[in-house]
C-alpha atoms as a PDB file:
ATOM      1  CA  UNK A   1      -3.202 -11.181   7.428  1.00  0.00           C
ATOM      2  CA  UNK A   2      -0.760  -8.543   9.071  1.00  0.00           C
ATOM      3  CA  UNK A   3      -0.979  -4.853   7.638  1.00  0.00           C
ATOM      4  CA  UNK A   4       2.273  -2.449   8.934  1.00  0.00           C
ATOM      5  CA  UNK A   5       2.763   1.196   8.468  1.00  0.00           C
ATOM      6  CA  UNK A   6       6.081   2.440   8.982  1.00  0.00           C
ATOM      7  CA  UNK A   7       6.887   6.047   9.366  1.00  0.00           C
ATOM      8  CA  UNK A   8      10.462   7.361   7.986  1.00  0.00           C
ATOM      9  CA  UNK A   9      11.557  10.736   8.654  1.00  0.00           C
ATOM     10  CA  UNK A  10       7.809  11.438  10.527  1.00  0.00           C
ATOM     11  CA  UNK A  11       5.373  10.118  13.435  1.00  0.00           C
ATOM     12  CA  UNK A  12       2.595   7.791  12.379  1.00  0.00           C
ATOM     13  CA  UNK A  13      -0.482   9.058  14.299  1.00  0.00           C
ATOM     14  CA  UNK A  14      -3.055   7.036  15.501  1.00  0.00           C
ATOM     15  CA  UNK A  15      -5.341   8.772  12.728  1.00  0.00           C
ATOM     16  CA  UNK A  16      -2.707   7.970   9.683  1.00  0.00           C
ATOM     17  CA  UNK A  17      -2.155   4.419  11.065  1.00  0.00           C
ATOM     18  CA  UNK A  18      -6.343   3.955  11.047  1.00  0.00           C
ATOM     19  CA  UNK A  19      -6.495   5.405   7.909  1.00  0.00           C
ATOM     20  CA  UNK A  20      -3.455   3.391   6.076  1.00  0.00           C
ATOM     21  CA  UNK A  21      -5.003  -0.012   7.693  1.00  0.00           C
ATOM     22  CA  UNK A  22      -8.490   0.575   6.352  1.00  0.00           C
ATOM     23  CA  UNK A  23      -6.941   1.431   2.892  1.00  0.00           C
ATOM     24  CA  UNK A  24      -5.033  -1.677   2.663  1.00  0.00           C
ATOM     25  CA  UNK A  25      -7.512  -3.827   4.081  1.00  0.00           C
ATOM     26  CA  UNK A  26      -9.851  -3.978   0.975  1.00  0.00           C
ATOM     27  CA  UNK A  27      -6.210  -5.742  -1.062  1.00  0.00           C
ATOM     28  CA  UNK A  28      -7.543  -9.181   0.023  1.00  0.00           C
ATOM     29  CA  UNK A  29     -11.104  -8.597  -0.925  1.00  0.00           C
ATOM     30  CA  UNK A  30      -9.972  -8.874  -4.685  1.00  0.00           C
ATOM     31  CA  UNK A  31      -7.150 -11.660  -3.946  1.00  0.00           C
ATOM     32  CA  UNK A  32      -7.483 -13.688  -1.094  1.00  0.00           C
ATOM     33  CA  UNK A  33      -3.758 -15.238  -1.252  1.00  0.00           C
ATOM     34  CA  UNK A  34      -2.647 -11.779   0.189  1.00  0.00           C
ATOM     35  CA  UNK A  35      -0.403 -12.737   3.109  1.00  0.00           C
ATOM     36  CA  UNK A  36       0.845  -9.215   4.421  1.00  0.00           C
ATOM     37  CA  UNK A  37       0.807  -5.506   3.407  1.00  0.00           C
ATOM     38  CA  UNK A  38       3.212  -3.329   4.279  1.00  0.00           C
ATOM     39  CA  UNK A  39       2.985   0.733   4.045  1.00  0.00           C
ATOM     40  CA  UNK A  40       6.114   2.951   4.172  1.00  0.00           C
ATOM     41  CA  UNK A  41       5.835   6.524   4.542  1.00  0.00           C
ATOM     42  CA  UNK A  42       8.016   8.926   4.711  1.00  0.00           C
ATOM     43  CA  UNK A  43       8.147  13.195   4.105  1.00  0.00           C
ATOM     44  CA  UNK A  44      11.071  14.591   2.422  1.00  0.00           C
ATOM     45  CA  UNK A  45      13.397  16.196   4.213  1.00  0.00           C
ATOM     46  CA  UNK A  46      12.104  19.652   2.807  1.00  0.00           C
ATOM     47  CA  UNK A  47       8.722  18.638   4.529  1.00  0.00           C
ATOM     48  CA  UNK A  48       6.821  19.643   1.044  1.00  0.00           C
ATOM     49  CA  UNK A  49       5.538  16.250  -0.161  1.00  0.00           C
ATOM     50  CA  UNK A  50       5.100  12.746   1.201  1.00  0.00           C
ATOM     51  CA  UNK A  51       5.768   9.202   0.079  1.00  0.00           C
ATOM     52  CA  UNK A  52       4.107   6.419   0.042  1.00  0.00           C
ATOM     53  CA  UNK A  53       5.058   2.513  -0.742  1.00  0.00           C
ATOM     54  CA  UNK A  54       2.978   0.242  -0.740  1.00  0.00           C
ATOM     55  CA  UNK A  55       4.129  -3.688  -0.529  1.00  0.00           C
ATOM     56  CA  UNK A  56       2.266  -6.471  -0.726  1.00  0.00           C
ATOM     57  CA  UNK A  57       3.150  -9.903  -0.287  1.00  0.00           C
ATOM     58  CA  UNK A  58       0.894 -12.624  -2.262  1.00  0.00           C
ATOM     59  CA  UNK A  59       1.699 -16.313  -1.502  1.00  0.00           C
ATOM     60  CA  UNK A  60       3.634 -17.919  -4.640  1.00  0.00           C
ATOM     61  CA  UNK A  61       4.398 -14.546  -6.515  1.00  0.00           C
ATOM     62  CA  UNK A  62       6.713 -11.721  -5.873  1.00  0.00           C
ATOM     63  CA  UNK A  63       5.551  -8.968  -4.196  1.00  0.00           C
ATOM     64  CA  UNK A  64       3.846  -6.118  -5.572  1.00  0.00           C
ATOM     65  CA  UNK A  65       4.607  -2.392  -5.047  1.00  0.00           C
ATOM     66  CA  UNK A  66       2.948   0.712  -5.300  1.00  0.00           C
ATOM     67  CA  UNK A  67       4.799   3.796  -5.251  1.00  0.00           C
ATOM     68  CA  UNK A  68       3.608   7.677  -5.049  1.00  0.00           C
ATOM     69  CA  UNK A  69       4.732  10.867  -4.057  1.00  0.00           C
ATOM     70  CA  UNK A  70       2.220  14.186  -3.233  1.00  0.00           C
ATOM     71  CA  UNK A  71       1.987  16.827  -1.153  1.00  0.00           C
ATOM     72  CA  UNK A  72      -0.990  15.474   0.622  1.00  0.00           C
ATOM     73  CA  UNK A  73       0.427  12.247   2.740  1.00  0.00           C
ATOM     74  CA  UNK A  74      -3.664  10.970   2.483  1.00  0.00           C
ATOM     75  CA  UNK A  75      -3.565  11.155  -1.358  1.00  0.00           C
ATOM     76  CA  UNK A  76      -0.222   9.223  -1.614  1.00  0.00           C
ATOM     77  CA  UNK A  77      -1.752   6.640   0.594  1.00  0.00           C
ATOM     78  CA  UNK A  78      -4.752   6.451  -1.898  1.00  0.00           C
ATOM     79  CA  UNK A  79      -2.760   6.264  -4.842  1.00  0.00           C
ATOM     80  CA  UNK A  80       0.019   3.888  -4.091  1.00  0.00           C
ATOM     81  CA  UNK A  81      -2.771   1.367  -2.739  1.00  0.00           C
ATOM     82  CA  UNK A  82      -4.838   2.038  -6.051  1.00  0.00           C
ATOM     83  CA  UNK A  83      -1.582   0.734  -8.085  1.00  0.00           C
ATOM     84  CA  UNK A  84      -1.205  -1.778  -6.231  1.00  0.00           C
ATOM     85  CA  UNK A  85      -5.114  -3.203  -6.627  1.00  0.00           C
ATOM     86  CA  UNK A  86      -4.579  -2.964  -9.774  1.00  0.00           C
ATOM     87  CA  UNK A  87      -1.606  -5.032 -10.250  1.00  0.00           C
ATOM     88  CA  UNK A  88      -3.266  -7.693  -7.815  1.00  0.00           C
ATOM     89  CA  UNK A  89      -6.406  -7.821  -9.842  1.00  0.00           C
ATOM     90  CA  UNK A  90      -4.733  -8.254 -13.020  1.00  0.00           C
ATOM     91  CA  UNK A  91      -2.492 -10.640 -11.427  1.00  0.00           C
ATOM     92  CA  UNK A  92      -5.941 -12.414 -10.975  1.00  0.00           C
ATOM     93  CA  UNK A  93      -7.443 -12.294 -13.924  1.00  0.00           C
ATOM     94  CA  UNK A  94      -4.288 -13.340 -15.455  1.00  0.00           C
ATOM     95  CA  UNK A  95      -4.853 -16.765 -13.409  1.00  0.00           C
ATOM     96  CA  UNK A  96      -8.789 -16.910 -13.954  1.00  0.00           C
ATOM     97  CA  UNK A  97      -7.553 -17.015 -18.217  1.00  0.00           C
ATOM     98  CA  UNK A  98      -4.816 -19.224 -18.215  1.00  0.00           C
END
């Protein structure tokens, strides 16, 4: 499984690239048909808050996305991965009932 983090509008740092790749690396833990995650950040162009997406691509379903914005680029990463565990493990349970 192949985890990216892209950087608009800023530099990725070893440190935010560690830290975005251990976040998205517990997605398969819950759903093990996760084929690749990708992370986009990006600051505004004000260079007040961040944004984070989150993609994840699951084998026979569309993709699912987490979005968030916050001043603190690490909290945006937390968030946006959150949503998107979520969505996966519903998506799971949703197969597990019927």
């Amino acid at each position: 499984m192949q985890i990216n983090v892209i950087g608009k509008h800023m530099e990725v740092t070893e440190a935010i690239r560690a830290y975005a790749q251990k976040k998205a690396s517990k997605l398969p833990m819950h759903f093990d048909r996760v084929q690749s995650i990708t992370l986009r950040l990006e600051q505004d162009p004000q260079k007040t808050s961040f944004h984070a997406e989150v993609v994840c691509d699951v084998e026979k379903h569309e993709d699912f996305i987490g979005h968030c914005h916050h001043a603190d680029l690490y909290h945006a990463i937390d968030e946006a991965v959150a949503k998107v565990d979520r969505q996966v493990v519903a998506f799971k349970e949703k197969l597990k009932g019927g």
